[in-house]
C-alpha atoms as a PDB file:
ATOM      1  CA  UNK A   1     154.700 139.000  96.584  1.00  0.00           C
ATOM      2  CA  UNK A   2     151.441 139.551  98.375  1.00  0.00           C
ATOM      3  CA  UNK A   3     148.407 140.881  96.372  1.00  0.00           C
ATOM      4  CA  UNK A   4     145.581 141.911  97.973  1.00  0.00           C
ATOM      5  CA  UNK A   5     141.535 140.662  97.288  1.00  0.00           C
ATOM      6  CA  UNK A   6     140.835 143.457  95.352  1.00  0.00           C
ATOM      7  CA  UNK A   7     143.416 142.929  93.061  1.00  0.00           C
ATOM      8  CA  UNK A   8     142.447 139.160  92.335  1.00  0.00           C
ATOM      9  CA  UNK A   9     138.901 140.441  91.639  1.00  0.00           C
ATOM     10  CA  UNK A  10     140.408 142.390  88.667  1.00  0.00           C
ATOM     11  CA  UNK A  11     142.410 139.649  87.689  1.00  0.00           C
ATOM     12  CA  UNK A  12     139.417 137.640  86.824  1.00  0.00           C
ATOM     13  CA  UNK A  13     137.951 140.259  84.906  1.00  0.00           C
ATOM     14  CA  UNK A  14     138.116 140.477  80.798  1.00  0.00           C
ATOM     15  CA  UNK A  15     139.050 143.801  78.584  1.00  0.00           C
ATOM     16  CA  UNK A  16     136.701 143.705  75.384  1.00  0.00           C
ATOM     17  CA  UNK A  17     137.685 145.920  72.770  1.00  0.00           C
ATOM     18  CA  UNK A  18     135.086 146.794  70.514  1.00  0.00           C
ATOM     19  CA  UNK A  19     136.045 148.828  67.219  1.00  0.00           C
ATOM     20  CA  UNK A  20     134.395 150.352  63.769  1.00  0.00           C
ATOM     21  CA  UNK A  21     136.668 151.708  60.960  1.00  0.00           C
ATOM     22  CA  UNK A  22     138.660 150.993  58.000  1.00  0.00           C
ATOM     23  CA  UNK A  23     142.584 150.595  56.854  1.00  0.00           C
ATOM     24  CA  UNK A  24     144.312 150.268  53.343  1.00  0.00           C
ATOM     25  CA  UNK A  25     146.786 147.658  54.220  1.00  0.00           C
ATOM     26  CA  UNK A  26     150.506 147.442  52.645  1.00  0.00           C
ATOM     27  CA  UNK A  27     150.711 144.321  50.838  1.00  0.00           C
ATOM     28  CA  UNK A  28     154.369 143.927  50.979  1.00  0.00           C
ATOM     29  CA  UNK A  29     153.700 143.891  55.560  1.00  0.00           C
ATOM     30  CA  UNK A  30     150.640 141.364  55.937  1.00  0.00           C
ATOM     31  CA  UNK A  31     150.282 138.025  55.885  1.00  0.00           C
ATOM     32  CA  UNK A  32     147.104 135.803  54.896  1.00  0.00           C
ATOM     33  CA  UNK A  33     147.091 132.028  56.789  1.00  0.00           C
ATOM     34  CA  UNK A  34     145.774 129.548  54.308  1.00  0.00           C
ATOM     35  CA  UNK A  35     142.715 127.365  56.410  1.00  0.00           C
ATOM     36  CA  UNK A  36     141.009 125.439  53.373  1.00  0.00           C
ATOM     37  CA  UNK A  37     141.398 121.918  52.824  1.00  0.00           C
ATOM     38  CA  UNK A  38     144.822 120.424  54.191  1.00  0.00           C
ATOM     39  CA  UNK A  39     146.984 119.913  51.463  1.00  0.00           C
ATOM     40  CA  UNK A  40     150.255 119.400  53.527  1.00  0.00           C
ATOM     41  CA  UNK A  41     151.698 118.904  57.490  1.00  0.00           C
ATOM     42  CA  UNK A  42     152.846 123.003  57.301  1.00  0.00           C
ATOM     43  CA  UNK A  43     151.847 126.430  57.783  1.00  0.00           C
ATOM     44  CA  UNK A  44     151.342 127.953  54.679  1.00  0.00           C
ATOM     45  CA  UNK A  45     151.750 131.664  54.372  1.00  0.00           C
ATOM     46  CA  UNK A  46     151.729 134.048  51.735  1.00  0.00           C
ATOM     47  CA  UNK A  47     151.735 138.210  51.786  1.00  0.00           C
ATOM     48  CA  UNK A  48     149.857 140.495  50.771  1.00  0.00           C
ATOM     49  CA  UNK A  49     151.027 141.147  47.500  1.00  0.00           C
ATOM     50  CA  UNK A  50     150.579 137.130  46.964  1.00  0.00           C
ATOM     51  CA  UNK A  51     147.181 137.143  47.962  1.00  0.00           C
ATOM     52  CA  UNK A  52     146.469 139.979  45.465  1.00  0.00           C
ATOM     53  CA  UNK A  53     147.494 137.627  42.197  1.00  0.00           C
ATOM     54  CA  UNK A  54     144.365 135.062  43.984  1.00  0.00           C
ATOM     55  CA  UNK A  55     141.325 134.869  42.326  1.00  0.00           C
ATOM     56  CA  UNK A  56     138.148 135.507  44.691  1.00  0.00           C
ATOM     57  CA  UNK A  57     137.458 131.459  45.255  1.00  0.00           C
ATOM     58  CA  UNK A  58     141.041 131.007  46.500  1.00  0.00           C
ATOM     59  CA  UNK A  59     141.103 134.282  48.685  1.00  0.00           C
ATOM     60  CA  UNK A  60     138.410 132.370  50.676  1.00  0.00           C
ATOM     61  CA  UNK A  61     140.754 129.988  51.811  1.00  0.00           C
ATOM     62  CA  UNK A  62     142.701 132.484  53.746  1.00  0.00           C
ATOM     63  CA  UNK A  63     142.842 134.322  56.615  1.00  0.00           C
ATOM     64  CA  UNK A  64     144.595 137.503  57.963  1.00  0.00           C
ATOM     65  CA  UNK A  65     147.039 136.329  60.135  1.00  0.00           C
ATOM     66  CA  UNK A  66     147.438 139.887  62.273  1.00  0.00           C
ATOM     67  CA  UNK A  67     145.018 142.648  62.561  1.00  0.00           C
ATOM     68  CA  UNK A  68     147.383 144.394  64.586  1.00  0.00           C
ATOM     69  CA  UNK A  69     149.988 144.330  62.447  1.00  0.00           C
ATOM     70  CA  UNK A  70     147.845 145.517  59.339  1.00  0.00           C
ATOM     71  CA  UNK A  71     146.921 148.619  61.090  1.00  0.00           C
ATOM     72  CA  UNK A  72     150.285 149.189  62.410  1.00  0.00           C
ATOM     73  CA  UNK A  73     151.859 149.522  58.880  1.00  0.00           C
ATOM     74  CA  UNK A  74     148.892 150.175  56.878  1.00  0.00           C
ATOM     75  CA  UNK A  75     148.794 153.297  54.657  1.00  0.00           C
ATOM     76  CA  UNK A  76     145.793 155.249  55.662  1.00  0.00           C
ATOM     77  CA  UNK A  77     142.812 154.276  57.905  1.00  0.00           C
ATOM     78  CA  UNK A  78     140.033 155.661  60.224  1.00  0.00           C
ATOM     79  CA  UNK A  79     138.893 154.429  63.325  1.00  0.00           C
ATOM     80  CA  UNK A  80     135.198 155.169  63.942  1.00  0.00           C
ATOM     81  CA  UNK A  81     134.694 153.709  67.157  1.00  0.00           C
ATOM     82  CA  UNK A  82     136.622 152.096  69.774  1.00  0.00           C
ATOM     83  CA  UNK A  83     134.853 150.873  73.275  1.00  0.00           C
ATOM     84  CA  UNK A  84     136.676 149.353  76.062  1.00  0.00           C
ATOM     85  CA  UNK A  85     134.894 147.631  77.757  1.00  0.00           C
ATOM     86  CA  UNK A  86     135.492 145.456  81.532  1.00  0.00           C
ATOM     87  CA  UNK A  87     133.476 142.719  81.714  1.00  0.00           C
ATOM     88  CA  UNK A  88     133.865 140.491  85.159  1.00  0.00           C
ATOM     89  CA  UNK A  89     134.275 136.147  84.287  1.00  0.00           C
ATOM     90  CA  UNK A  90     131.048 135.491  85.319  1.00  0.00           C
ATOM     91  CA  UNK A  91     132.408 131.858  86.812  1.00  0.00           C
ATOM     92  CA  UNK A  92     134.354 133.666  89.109  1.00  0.00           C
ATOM     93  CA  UNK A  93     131.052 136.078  90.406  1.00  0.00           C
ATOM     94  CA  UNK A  94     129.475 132.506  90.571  1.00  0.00           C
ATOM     95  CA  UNK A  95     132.457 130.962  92.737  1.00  0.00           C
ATOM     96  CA  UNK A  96     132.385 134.505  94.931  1.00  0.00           C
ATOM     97  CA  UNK A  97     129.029 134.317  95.435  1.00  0.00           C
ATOM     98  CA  UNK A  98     128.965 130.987  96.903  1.00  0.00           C
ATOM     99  CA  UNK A  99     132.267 131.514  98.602  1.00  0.00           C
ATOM    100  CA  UNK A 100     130.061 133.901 100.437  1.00  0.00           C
ATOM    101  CA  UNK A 101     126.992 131.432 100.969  1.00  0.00           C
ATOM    102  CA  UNK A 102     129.414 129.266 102.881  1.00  0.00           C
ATOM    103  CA  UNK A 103     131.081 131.671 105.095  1.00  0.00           C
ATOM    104  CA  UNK A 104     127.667 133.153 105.943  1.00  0.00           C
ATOM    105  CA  UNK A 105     126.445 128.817 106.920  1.00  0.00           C
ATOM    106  CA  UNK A 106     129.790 128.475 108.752  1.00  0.00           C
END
């Protein structure tokens, strides 16, 4: 397959999403990711409805594991703002850019 310049340019660009709202999540469909002090070799996971029964010094030693998710199946929810954004890799302007120089010297 041949791609053209102009599509290798958008290649090295980046998609930021930035959003503003709210969800109420369904317990029984998210998971938290536990990231406080190893206590074993595993993963540990626990839902919703687990992290619930925590008390507020043990819910800080997990995570969401899936925003996407959460919305997905959550119950209600507003989104108040959602930007996309396209930024360019700003390595890749720098390696154009002097790309350029060169060609210009040569």
């Amino acid at each position: 397959m041949i791609v053209g310049k102009n599509f290798m340019e958008k290649m090295m660009s980046k998609i930021i999403i930035e959003f503003n709202g709210w969800i109420e999540a369904d317990p029984d469909s998210i998971r938290f990711q536990y990231i406080g002090p190893v206590r074993e070799s595993q993963m540990i996971m626990i839902t919703g409805t687990e992290y619930l029964q925590l008390d507020e010094d043990e819910r800080e030693e997990y995570i969401l594991e899936d925003l996407g998710v959460a919305c997905t199946n959550s119950f209600d929810g507003e989104l108040d703002q959602c930007d996309v954004n396209v930024e360019e890799d700003p390595d890749h302007v720098a390696q154009e850019f002097l790309q350029d120089l060169l060609r210009d010297k040569l």
